[in-house]
C-alpha atoms as a PDB file:
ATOM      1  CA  UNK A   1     -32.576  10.854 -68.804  1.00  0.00           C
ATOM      2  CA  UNK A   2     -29.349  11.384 -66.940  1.00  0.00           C
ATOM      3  CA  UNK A   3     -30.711  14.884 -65.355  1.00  0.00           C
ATOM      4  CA  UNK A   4     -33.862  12.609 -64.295  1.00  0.00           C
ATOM      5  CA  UNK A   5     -31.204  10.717 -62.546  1.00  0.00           C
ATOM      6  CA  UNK A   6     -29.404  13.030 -61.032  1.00  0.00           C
ATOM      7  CA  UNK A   7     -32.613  14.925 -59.978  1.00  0.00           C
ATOM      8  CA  UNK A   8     -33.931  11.892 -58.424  1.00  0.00           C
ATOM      9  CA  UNK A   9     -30.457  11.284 -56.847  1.00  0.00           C
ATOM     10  CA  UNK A  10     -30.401  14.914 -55.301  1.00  0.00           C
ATOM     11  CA  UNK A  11     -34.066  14.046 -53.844  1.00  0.00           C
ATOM     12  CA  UNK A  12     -32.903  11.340 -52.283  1.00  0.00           C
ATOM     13  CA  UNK A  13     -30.058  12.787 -50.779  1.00  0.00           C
ATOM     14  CA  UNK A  14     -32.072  16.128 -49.339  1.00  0.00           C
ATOM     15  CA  UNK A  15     -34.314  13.708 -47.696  1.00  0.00           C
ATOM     16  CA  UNK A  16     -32.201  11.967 -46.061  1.00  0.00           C
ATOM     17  CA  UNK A  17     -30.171  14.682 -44.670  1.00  0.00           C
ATOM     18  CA  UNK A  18     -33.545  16.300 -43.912  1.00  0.00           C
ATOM     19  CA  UNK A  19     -34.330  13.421 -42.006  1.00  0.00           C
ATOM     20  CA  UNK A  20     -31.201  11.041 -41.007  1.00  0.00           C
ATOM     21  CA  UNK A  21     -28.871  13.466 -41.445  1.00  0.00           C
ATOM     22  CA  UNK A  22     -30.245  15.921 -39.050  1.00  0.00           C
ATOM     23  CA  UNK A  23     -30.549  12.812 -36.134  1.00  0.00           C
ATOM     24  CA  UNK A  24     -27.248  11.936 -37.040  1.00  0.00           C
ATOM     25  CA  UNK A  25     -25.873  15.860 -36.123  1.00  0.00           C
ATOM     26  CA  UNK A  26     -28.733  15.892 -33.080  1.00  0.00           C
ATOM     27  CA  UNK A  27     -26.720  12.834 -31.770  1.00  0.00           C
ATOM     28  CA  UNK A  28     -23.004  14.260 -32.571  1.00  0.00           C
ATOM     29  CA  UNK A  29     -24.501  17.559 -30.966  1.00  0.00           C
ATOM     30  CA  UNK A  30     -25.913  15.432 -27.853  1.00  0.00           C
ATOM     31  CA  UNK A  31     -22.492  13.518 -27.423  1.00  0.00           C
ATOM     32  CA  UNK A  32     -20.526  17.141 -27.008  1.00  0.00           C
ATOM     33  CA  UNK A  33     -22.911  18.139 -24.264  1.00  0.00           C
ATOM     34  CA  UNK A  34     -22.949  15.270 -22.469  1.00  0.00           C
ATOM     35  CA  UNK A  35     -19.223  14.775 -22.245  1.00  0.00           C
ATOM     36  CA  UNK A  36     -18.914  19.029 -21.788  1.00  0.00           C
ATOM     37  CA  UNK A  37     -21.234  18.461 -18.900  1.00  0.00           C
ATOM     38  CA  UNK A  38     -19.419  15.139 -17.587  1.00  0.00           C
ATOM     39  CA  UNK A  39     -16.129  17.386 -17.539  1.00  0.00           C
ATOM     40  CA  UNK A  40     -17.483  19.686 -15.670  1.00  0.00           C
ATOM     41  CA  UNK A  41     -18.798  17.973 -13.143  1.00  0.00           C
ATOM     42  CA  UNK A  42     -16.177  15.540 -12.967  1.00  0.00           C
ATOM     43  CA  UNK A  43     -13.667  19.048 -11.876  1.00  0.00           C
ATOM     44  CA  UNK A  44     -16.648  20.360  -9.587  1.00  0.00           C
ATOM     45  CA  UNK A  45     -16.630  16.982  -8.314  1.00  0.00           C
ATOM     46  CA  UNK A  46     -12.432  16.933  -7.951  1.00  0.00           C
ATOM     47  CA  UNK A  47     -13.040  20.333  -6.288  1.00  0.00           C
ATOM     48  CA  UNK A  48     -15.139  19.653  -3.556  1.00  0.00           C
ATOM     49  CA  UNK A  49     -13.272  16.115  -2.602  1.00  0.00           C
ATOM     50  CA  UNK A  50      -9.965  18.378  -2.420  1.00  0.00           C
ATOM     51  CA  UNK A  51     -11.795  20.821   0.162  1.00  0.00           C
ATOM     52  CA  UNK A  52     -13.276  17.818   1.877  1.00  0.00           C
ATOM     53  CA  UNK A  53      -9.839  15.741   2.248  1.00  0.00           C
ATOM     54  CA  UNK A  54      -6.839  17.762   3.394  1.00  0.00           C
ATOM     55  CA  UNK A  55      -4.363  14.741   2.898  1.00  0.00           C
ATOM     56  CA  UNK A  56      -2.272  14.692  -0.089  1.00  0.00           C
ATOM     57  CA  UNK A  57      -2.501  10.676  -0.552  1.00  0.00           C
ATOM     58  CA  UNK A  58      -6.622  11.170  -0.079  1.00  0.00           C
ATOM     59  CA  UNK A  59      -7.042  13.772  -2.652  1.00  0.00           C
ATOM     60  CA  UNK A  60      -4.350  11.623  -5.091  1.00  0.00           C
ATOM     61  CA  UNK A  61      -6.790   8.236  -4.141  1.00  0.00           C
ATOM     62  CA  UNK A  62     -10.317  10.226  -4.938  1.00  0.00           C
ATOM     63  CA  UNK A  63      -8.339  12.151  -8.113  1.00  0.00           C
ATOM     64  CA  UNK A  64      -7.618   8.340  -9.277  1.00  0.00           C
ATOM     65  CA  UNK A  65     -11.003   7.354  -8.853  1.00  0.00           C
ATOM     66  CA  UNK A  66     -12.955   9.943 -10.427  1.00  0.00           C
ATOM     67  CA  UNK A  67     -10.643  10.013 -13.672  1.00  0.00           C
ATOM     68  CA  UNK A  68     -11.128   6.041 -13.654  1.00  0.00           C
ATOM     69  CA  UNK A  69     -14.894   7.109 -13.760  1.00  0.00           C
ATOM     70  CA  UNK A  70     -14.650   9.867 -16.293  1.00  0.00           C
ATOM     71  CA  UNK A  71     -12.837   7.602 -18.709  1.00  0.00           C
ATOM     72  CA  UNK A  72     -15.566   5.063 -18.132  1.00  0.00           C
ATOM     73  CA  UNK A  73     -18.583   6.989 -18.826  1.00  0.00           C
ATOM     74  CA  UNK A  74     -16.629   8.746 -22.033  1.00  0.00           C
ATOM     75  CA  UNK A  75     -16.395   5.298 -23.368  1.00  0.00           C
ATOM     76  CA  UNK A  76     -20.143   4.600 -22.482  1.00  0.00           C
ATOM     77  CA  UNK A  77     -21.352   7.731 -24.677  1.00  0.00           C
ATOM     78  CA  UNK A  78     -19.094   7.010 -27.070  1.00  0.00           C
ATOM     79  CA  UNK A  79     -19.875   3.705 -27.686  1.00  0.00           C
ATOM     80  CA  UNK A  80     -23.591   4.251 -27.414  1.00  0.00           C
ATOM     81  CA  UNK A  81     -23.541   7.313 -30.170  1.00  0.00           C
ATOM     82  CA  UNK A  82     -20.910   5.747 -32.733  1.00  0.00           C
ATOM     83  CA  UNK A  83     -24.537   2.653 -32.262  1.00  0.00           C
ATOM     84  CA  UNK A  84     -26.991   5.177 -32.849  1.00  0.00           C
ATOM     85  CA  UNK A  85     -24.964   6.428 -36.162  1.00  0.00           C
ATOM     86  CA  UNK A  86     -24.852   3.040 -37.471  1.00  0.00           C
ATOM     87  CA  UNK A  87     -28.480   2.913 -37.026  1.00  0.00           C
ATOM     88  CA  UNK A  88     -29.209   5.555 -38.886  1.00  0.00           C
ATOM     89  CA  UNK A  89     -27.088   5.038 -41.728  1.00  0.00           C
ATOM     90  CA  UNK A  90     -29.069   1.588 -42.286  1.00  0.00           C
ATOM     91  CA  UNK A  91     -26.346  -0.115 -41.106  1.00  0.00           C
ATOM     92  CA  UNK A  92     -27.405  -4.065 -40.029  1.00  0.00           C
ATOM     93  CA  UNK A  93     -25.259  -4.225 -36.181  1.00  0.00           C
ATOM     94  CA  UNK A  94     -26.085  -7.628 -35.666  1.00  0.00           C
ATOM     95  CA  UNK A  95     -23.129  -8.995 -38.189  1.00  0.00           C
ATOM     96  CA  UNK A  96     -20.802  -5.690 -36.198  1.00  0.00           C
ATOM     97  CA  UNK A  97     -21.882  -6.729 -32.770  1.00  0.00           C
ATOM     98  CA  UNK A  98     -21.064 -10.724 -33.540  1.00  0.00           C
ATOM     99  CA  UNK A  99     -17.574  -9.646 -34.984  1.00  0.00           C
ATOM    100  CA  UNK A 100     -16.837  -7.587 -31.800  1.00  0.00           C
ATOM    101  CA  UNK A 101     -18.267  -9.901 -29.483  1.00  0.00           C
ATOM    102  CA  UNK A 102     -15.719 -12.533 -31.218  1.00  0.00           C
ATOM    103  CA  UNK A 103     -12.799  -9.708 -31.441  1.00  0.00           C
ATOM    104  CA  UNK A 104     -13.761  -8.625 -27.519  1.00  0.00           C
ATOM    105  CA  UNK A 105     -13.395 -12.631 -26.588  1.00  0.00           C
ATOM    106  CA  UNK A 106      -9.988 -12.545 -28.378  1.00  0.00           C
ATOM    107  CA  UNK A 107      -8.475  -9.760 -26.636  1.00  0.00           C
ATOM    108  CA  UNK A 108      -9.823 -11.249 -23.209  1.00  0.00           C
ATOM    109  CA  UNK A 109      -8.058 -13.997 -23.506  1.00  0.00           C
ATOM    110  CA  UNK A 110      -4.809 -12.340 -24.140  1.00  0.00           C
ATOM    111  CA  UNK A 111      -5.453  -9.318 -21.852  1.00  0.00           C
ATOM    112  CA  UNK A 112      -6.087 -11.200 -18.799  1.00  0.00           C
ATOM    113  CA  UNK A 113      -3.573 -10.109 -16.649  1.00  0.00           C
ATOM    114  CA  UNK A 114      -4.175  -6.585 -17.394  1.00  0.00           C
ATOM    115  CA  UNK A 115      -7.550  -6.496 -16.791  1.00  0.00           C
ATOM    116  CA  UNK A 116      -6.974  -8.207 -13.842  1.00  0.00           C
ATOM    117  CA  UNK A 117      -4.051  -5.318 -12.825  1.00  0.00           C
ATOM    118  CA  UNK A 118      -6.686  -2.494 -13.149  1.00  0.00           C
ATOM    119  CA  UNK A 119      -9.469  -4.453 -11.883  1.00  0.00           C
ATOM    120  CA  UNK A 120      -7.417  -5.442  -8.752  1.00  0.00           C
ATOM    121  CA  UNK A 121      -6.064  -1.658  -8.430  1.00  0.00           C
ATOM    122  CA  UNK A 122      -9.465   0.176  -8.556  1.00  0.00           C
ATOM    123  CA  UNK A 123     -10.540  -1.975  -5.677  1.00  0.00           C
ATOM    124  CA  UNK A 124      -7.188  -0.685  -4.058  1.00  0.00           C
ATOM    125  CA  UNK A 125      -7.611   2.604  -4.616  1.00  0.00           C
ATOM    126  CA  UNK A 126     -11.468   2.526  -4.024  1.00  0.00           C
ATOM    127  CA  UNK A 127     -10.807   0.427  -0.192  1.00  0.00           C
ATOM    128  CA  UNK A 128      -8.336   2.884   0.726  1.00  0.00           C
ATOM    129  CA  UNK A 129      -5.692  -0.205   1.173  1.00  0.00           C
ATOM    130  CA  UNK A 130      -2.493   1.745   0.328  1.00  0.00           C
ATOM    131  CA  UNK A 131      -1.882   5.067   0.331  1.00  0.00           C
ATOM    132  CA  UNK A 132       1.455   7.246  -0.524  1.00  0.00           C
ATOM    133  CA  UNK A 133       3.822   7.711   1.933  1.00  0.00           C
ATOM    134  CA  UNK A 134       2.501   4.228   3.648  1.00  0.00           C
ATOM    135  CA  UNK A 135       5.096   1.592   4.495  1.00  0.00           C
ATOM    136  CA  UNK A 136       3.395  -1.660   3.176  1.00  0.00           C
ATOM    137  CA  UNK A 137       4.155  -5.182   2.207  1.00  0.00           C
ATOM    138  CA  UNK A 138       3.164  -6.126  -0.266  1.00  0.00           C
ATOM    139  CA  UNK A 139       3.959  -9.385  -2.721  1.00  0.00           C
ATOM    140  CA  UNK A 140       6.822 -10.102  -0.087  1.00  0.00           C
ATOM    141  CA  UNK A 141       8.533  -6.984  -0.554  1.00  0.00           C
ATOM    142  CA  UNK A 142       8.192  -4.290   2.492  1.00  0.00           C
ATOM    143  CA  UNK A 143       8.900  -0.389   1.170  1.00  0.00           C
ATOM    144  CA  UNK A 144       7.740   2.892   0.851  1.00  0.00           C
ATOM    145  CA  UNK A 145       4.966   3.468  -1.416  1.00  0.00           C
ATOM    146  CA  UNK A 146       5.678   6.457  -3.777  1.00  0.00           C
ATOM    147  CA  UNK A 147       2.689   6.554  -6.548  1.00  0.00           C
ATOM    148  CA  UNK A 148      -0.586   4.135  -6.665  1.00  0.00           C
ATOM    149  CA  UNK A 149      -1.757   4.011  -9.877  1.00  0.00           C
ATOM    150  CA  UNK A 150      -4.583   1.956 -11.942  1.00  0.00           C
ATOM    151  CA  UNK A 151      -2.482  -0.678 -12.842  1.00  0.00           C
ATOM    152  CA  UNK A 152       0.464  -0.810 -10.608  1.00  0.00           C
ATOM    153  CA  UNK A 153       2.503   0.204  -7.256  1.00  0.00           C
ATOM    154  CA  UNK A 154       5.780   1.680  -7.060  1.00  0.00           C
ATOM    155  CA  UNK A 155       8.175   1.257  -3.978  1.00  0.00           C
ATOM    156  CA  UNK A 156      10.997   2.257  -2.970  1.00  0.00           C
ATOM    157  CA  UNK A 157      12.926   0.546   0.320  1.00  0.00           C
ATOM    158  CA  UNK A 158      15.465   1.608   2.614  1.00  0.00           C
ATOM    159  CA  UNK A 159      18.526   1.004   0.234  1.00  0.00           C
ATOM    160  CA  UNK A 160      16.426   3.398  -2.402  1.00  0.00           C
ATOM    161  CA  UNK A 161      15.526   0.292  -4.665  1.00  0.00           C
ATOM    162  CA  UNK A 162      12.700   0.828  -6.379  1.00  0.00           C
ATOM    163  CA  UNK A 163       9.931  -2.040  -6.838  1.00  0.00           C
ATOM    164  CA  UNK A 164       6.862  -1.765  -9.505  1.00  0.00           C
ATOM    165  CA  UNK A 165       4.519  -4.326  -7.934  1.00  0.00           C
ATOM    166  CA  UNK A 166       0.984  -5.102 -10.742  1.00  0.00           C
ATOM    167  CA  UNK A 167      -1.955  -4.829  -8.866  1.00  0.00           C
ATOM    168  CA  UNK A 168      -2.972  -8.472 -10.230  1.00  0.00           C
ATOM    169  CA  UNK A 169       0.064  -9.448  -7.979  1.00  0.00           C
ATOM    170  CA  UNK A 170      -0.798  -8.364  -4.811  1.00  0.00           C
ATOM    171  CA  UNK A 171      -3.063 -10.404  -3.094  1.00  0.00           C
ATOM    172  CA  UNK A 172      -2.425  -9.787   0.703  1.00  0.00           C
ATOM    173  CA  UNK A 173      -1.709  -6.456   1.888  1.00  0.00           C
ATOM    174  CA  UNK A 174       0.446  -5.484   5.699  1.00  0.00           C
ATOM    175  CA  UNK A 175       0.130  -1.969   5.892  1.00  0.00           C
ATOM    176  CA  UNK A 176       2.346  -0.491   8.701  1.00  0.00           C
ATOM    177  CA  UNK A 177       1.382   2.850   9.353  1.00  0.00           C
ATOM    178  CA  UNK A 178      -2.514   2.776   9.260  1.00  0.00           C
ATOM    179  CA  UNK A 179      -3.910   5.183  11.238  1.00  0.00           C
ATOM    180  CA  UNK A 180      -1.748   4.364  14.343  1.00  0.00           C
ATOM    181  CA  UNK A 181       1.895   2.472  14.640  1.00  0.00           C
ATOM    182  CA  UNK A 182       3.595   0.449  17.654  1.00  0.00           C
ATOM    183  CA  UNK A 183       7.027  -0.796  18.005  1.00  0.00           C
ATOM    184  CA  UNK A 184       7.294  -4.075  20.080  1.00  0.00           C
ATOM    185  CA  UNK A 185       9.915  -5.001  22.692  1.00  0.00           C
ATOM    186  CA  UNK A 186      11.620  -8.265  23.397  1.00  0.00           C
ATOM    187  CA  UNK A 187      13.977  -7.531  25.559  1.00  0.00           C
ATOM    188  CA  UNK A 188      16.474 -10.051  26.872  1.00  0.00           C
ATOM    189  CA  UNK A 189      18.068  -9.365  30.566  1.00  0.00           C
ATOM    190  CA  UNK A 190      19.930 -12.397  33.040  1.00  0.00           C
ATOM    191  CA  UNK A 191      18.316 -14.756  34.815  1.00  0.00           C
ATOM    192  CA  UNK A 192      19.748 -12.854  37.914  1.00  0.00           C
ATOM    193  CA  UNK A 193      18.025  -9.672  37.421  1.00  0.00           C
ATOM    194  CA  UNK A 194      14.650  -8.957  39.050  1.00  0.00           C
ATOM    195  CA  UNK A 195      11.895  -8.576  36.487  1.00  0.00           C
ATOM    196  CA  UNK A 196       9.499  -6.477  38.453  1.00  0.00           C
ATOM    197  CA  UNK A 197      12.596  -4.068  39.400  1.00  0.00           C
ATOM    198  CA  UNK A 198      13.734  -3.821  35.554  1.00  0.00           C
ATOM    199  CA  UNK A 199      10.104  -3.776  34.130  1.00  0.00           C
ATOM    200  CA  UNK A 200       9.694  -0.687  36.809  1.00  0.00           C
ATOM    201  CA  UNK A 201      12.776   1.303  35.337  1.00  0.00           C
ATOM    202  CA  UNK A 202      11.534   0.440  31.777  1.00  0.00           C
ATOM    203  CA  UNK A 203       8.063   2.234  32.441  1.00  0.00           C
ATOM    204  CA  UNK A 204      10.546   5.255  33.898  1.00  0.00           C
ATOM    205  CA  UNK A 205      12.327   5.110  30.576  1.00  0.00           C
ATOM    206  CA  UNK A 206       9.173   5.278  28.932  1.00  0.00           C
ATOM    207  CA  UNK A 207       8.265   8.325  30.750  1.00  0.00           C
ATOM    208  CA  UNK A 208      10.968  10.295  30.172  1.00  0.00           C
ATOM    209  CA  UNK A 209      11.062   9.296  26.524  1.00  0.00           C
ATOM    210  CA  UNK A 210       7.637  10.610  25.987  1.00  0.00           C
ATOM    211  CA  UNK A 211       8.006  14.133  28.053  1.00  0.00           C
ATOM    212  CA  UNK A 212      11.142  14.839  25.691  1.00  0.00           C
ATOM    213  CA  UNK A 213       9.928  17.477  23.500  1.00  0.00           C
ATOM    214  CA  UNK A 214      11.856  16.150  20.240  1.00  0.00           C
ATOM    215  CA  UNK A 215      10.154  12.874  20.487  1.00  0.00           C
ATOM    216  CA  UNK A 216       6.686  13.253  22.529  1.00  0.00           C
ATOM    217  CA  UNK A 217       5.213  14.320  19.873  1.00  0.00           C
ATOM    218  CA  UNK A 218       5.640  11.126  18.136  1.00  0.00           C
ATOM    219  CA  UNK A 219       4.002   9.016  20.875  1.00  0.00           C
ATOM    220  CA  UNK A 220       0.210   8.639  21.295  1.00  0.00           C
ATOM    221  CA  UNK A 221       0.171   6.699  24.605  1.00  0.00           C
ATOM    222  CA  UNK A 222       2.146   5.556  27.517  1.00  0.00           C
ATOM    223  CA  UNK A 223       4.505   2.461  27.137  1.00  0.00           C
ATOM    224  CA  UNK A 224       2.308  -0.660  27.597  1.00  0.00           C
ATOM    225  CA  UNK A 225       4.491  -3.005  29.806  1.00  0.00           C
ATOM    226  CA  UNK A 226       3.031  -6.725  28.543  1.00  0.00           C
ATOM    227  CA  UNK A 227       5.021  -8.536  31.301  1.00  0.00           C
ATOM    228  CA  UNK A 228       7.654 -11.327  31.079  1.00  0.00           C
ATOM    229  CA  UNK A 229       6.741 -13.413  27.856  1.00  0.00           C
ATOM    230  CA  UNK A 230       9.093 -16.439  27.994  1.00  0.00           C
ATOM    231  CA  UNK A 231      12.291 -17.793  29.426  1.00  0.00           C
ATOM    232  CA  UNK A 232      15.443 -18.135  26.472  1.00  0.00           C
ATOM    233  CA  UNK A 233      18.491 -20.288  26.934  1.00  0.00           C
ATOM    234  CA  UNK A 234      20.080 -17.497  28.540  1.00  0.00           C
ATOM    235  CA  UNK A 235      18.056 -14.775  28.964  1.00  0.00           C
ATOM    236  CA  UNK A 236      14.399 -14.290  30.541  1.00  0.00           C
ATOM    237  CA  UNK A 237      12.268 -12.125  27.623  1.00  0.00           C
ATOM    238  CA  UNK A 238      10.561  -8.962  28.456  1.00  0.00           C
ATOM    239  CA  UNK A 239       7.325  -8.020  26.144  1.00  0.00           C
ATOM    240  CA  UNK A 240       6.353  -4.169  25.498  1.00  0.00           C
ATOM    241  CA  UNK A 241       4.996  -1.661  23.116  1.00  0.00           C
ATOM    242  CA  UNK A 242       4.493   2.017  22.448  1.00  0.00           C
ATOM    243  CA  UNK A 243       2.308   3.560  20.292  1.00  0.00           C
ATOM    244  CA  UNK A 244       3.082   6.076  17.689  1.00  0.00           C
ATOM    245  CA  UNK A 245       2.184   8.053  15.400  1.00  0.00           C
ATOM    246  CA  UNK A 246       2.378   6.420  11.810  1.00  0.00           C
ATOM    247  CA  UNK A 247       5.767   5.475  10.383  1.00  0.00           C
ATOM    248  CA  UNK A 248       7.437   7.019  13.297  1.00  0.00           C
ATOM    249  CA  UNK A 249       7.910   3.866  15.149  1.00  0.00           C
ATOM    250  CA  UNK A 250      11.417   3.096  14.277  1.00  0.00           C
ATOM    251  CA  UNK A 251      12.679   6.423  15.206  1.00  0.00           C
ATOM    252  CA  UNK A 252      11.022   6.213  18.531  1.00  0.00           C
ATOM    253  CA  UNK A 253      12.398   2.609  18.828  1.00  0.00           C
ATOM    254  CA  UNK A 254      15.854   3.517  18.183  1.00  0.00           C
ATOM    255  CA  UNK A 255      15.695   6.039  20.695  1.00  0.00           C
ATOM    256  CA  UNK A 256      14.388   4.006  23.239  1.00  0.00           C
ATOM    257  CA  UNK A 257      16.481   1.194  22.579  1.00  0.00           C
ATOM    258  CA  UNK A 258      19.433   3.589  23.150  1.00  0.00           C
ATOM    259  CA  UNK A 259      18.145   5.440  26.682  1.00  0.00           C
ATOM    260  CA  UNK A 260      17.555   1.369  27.544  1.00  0.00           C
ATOM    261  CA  UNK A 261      21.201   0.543  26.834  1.00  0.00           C
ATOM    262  CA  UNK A 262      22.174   3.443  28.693  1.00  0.00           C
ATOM    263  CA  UNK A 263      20.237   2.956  31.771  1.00  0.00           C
ATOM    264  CA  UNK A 264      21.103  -0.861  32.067  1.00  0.00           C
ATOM    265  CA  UNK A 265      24.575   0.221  32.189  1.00  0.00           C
ATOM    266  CA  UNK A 266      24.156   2.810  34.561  1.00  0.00           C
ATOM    267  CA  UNK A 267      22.426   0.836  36.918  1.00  0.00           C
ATOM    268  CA  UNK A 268      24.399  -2.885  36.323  1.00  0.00           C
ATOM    269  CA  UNK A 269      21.739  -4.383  34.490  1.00  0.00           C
ATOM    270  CA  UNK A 270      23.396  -7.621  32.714  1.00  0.00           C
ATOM    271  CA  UNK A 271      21.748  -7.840  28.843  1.00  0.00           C
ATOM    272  CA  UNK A 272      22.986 -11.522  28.080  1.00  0.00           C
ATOM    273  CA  UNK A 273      24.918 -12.001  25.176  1.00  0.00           C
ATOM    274  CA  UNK A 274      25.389 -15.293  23.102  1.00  0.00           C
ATOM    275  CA  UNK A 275      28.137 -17.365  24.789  1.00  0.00           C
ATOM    276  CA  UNK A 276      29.184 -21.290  25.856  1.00  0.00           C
ATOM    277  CA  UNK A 277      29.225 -23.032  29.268  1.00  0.00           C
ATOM    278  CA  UNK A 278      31.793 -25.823  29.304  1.00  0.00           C
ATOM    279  CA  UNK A 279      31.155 -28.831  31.022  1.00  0.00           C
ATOM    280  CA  UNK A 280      33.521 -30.806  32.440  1.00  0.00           C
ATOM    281  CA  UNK A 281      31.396 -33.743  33.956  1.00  0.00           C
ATOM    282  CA  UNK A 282      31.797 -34.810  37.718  1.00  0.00           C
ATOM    283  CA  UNK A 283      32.488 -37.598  39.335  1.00  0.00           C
ATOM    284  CA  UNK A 284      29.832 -39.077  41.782  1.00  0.00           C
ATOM    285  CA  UNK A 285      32.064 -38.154  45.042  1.00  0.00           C
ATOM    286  CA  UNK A 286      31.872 -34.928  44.153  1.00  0.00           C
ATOM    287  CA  UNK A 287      35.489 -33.982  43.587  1.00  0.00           C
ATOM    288  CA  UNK A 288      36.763 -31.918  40.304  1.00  0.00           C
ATOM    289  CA  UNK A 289      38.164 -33.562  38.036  1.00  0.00           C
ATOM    290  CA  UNK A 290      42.114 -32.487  36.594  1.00  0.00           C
ATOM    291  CA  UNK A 291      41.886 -29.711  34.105  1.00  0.00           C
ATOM    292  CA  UNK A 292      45.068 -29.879  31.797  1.00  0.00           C
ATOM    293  CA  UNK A 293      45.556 -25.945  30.045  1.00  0.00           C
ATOM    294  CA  UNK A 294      48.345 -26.701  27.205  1.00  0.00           C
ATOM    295  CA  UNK A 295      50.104 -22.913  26.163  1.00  0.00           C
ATOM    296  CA  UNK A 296      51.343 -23.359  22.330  1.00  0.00           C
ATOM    297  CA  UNK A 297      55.046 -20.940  22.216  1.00  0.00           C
ATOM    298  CA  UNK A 298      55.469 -19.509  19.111  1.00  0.00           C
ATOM    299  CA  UNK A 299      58.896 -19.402  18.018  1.00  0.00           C
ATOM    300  CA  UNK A 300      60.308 -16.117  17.483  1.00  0.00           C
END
């Protein structure tokens, strides 16, 4: 009776692997060449966006992006063949899909921010809103951007602090060197001084700044004189701009700060600086009234 048993126990079990069993290795057999052929496409893919974007940041943003899709349709065939196993093993997935849904609702709530970090940075990385190398500010903190990744943004600012900024964080973005840079003027000169005169002289500076080979280069277009924008306590404000190339701005605005400096002085220009009328009052026939100047001696 027990080799009946066992007979009919080996019957059972070459049936099934001549029918389950074989769908079973047909889908673990499907699964390798479906994720052999994602991988290769996914480098082919790499490969052409590389010969297609020159820039270092561009090829890093599209590298991002297609490993954040590679990892996403892995998942996907995973998922789908570890299903079709269960199915064939006679498996019931309505109790296994009710426990995950309930595990999966869990997690959610405890994983919210993180979601929301790579959520938030593939729609960075995807909208081309920060790149590395861009100056940016971002979650009130203005620095160099070093790496953009999934989940968050590293920094570094002029003192070399470095700042790791979630995605989930950032919800406004002021990107300073996007395509194109300017560096605005407000420049302060006497009440005295003609405007037209100094505004003329500026443009000169302008000029010459821009035919100098070490910083032409740097400058897209002639300086764009904006005209006098409002009258100070003691100074009358000047408005203008260049327009750069990006994150060259402050250099050029250094420089031309200096050569304005220079030329002012060279040509008796008065740039006002913070100071105090006193006021004596008057009386109403005009005449001064007694000013009393008391020395203090120090004893020696």
């Amino acid at each position: 009776m027990s080799i009946t048993i066992y007979e009919q126990l080996m019957n059972q079990a070459m049936h099934w692997l001549s029918t389950g069993g074989v769908k079973i290795l047909l889908i673990f057999v499907g699964m390798l060449f479906v994720l052999s052929l994602m991988k290769k496409g996914i480098k082919k893919l790499q490969a052409v966006l590389a010969g297609t974007f020159p820039d270092e940041a561009q090829i890093k943003r599209t590298s991002t992006l297609t490993q954040v899709l590679s990892d996403t349709v892995r998942v996907v065939v995973v998922v789908i063949g570890v299903m079709m196993v269960i199915t064939e093993l006679g498996i019931d997935l309505g109790p296994l899909l009710m426990a995950a849904g309930i595990g999966g609702v869990a997690i959610g709530f405890g994983a919210q921010s993180l979601v929301k970090d790579i959520i938030s940075g593939f729609f960075i990385l995807l909208e081309n809103q920060i790149r590395v190398g861009d100056v940016v500010t971002a979650s009130g903190t203005t620095a160099l951007v070093e790496e953009v990744r999934l989940r968050t943004v590293r920094m570094r600012d002029l003192s070399g602090n470095v700042h790791i900024i979630p995605n989930g964080m950032i919800d406004k973005v002021t990107n300073w060197t996007k395509e194109f840079s300017y560096y605005v003027f407000d420049l302060g000169i006497a009440y005295r001084e003609n405007v037209d005169e100094v505004m003329a002289l500026i443009k000169e500076i302008g000029a010459e700044l821009q035919a100098d080979p070490e910083f032409g280069h740097m400058i897209l277009a002639p300086l764009e004189m904006l005209g006098v924008d409002s009258f100070a306590k003691s100074s009358v404000i000047i408005k203008f701009r260049i327009q750069t190339t990006p994150i060259n701005q402050w250099a050029v605005g250094r420089e031309m700060n200096s050569r304005i400096k220079n030329a002012f002085d060279a040509h008796s220009i008065e740039i006002p600086f913070p100071h105090r009328t006193l006021y004596w009052g008057e009386p109403k026939d005009g005449s001064a009234p007694p000013l009393q100047v008391v020395g203090l001696q120090g004893s020696s």
